[in-house]
C-alpha atoms as a PDB file:
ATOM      1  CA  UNK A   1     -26.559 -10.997 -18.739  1.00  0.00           C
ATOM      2  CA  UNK A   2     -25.146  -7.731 -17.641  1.00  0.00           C
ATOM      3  CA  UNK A   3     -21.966  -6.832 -16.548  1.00  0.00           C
ATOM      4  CA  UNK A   4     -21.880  -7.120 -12.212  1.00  0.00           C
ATOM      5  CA  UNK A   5     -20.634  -4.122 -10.437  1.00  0.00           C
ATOM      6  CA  UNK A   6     -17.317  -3.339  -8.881  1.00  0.00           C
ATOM      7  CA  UNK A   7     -17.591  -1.570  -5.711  1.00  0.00           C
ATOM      8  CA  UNK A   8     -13.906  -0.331  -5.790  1.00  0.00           C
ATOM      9  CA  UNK A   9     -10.361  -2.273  -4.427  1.00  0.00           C
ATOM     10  CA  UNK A  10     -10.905  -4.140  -1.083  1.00  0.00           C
ATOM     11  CA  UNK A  11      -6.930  -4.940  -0.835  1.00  0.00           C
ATOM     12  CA  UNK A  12      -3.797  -4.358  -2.237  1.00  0.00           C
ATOM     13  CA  UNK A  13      -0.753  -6.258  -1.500  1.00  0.00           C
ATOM     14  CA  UNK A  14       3.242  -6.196  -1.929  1.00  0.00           C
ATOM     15  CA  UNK A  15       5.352  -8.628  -0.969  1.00  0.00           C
ATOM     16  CA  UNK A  16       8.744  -8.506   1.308  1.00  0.00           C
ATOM     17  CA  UNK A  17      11.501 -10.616   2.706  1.00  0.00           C
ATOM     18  CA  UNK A  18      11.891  -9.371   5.974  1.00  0.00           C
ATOM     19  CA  UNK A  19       8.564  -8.891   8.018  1.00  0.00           C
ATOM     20  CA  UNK A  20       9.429  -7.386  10.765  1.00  0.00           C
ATOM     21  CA  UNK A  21      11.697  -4.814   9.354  1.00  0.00           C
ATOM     22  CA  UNK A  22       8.082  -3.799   6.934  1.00  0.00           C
ATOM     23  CA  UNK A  23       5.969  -4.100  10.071  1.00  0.00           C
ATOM     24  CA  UNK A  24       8.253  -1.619  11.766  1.00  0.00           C
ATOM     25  CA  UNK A  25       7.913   0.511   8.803  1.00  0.00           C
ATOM     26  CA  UNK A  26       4.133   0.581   8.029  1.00  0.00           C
ATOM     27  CA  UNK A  27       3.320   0.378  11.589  1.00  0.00           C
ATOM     28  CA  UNK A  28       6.059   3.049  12.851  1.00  0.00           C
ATOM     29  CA  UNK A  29       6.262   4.816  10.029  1.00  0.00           C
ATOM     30  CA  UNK A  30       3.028   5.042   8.314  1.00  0.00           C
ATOM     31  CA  UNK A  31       0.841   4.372  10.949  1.00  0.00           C
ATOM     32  CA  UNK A  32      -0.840   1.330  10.240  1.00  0.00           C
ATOM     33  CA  UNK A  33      -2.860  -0.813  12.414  1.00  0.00           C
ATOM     34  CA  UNK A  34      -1.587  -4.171  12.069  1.00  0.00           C
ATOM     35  CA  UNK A  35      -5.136  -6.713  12.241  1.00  0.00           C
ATOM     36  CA  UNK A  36      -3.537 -10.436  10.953  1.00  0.00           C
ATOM     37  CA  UNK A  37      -0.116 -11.322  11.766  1.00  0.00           C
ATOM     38  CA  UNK A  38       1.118 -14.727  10.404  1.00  0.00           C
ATOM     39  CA  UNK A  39       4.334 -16.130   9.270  1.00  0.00           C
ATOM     40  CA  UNK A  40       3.397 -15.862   5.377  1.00  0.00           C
ATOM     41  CA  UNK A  41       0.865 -12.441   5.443  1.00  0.00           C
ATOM     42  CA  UNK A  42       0.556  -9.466   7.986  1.00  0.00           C
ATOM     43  CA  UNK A  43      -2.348  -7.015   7.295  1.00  0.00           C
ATOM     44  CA  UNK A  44      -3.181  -3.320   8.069  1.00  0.00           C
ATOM     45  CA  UNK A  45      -5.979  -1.861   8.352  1.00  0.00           C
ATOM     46  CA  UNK A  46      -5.345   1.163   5.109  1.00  0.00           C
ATOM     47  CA  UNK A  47      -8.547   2.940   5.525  1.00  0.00           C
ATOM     48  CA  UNK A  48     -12.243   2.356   6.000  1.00  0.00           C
ATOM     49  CA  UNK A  49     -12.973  -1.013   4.092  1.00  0.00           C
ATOM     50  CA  UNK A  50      -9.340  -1.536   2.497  1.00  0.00           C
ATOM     51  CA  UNK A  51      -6.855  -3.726   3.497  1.00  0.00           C
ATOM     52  CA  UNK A  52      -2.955  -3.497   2.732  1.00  0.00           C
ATOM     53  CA  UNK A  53      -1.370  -6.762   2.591  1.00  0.00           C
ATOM     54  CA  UNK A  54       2.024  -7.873   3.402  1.00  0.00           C
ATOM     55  CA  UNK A  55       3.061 -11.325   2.157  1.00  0.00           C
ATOM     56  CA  UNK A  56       6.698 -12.864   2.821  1.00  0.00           C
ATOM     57  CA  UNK A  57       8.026 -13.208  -0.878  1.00  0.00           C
ATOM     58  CA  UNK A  58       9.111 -16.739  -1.825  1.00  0.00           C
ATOM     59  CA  UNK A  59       6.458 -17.957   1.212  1.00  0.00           C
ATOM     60  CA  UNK A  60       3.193 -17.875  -0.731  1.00  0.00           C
ATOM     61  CA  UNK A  61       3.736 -19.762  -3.996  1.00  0.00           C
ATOM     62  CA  UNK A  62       0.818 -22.783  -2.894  1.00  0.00           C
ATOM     63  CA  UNK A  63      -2.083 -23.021  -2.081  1.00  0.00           C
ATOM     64  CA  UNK A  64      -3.658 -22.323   1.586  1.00  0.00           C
ATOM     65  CA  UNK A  65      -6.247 -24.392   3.065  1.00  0.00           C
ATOM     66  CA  UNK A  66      -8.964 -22.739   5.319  1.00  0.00           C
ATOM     67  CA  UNK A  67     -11.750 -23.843   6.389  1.00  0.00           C
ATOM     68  CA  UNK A  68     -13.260 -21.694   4.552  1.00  0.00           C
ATOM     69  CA  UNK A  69     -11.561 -23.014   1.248  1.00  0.00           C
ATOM     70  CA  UNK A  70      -8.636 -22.711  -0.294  1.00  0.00           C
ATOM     71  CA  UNK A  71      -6.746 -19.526  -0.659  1.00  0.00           C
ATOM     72  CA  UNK A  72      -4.491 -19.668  -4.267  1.00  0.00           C
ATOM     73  CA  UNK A  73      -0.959 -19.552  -4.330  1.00  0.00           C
ATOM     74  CA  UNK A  74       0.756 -16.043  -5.591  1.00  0.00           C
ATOM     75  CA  UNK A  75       4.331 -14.407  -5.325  1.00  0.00           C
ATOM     76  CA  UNK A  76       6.157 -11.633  -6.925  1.00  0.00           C
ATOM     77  CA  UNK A  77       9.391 -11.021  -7.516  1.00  0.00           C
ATOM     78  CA  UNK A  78      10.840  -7.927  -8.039  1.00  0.00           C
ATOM     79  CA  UNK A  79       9.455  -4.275  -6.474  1.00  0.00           C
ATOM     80  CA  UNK A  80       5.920  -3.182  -6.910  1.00  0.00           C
ATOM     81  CA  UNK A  81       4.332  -0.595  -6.015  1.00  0.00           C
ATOM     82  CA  UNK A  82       0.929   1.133  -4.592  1.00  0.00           C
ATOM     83  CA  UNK A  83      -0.670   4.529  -3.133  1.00  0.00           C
ATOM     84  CA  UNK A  84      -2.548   6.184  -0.416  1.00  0.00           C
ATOM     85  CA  UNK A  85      -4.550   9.008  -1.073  1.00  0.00           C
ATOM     86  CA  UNK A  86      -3.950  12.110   1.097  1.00  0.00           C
ATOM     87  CA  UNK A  87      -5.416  15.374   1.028  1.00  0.00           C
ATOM     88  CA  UNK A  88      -3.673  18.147  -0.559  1.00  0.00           C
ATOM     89  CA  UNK A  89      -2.846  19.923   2.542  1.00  0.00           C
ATOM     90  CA  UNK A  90      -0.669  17.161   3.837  1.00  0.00           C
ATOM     91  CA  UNK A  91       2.040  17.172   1.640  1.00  0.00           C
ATOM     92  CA  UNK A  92       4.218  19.076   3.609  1.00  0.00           C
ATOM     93  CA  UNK A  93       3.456  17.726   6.460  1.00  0.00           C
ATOM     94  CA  UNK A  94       4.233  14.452   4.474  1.00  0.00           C
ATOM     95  CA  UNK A  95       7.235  16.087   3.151  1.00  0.00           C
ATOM     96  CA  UNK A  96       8.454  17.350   6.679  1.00  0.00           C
ATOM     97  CA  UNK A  97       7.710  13.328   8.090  1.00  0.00           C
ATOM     98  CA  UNK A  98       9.189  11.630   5.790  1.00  0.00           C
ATOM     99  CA  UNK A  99      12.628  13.572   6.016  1.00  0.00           C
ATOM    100  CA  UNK A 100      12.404  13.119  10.141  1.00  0.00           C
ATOM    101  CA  UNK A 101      11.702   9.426   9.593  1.00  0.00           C
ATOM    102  CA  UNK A 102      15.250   8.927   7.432  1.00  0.00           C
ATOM    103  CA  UNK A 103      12.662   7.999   4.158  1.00  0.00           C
ATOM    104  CA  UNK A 104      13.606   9.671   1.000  1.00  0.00           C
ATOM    105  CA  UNK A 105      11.112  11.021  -1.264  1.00  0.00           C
ATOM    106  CA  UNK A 106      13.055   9.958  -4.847  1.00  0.00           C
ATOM    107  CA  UNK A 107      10.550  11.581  -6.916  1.00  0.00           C
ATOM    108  CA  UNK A 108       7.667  14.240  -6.723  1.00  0.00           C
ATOM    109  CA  UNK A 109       5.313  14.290  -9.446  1.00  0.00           C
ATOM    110  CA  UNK A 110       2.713  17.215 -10.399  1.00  0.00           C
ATOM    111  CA  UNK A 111       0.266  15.709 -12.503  1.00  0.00           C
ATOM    112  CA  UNK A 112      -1.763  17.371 -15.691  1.00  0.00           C
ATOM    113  CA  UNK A 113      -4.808  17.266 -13.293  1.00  0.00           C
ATOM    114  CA  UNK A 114      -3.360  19.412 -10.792  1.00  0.00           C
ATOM    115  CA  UNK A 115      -2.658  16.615  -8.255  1.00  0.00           C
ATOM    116  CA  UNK A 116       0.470  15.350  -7.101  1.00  0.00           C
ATOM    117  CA  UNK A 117       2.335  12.553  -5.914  1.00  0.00           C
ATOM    118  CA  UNK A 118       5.068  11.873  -3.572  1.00  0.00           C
ATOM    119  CA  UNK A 119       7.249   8.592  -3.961  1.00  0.00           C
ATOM    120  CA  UNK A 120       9.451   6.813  -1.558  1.00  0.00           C
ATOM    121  CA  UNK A 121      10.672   3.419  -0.807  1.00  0.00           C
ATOM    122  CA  UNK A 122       9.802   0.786   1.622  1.00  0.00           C
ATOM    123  CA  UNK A 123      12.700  -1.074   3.046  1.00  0.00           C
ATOM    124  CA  UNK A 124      12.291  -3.709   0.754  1.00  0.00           C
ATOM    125  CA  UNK A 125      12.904  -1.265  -2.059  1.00  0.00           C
ATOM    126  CA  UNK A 126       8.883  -1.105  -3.154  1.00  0.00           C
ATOM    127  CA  UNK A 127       7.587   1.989  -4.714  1.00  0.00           C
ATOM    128  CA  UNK A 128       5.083   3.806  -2.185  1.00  0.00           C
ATOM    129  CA  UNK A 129       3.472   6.834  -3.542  1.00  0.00           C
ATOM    130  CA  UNK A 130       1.352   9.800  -1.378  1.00  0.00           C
ATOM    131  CA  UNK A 131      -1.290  10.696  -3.485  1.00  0.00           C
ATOM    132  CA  UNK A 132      -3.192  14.319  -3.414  1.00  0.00           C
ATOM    133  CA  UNK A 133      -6.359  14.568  -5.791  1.00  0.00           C
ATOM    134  CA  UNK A 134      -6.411  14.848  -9.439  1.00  0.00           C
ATOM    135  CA  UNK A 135      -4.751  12.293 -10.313  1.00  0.00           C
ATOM    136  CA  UNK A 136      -7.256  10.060 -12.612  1.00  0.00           C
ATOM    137  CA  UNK A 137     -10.635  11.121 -13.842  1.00  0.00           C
ATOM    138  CA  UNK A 138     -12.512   9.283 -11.541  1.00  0.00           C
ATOM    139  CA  UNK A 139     -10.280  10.839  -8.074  1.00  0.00           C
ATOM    140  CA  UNK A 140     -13.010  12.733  -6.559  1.00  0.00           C
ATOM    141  CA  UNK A 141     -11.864  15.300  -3.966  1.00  0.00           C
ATOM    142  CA  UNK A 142     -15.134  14.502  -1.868  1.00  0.00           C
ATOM    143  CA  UNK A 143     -13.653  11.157  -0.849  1.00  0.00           C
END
């Protein structure tokens, strides 16, 4: 049998101890619709068909019944981190943002390809990253 497809990455998740101080960020901040709010998981709507997640770290260890079936348990501790892709020409406006929000960008990052990347912390202390095509071989500008 051959290998199934993989359309691409539906969701992407990090994990936080205070929810409302990251749903005042990604919502205030970055803009993010907000379409589940519960007390373990909130989730924003990142971009056609993809789904950020936030789940409450030390709340989502077991398992979740639905009635749909049951959801496995996950955590993290620690910081992790994740990207949007921008286009090129809103890194400064990124750049200019950021600074009026009170967000530091602690790095900036030209990449071999020619892209580059702006990183900044959530208020959790995750590692967010702005990303402007080429970054990876497969970061088509067309998108």
């Amino acid at each position: 049998m051959s290998r199934p497809m993989i359309d691409g990455i539906l969701e992407t998740s990090v994990y936080v101890d205070d929810m409302d101080a990251a749903h005042a960020f990604y919502s205030r901040v970055l803009g993010l619709k907000r379409m589940v709010s519960g007390d373990r998981l909130y989730a924003y709507d990142a971009g056609p068909a993809q789904a950020l997640l936030i789940f409450h770290r030390g709340h989502t260890g077991e398992d979740v019944e639905t009635e749909g079936g049951v959801v496995p348990g996950h955590d993290l501790t620690g910081p992790s981190h994740f990207a949007f892709r921008i286009a090129e020409d809103q890194l400064q406006p990124w750049r200019s943002y950021l600074k009026e929000q009170g967000v530091d960008i602690i790095s900036e990052v030209t990449w071999p390809a020619g892209g580059t990347s702006l990183y900044f912390h959530d208020p959790d202390g995750n590692v967010l990253e702005l990303a402007a095509a080429p970054l990876w071989p497969n970061f088509y500008p067309e998108f």
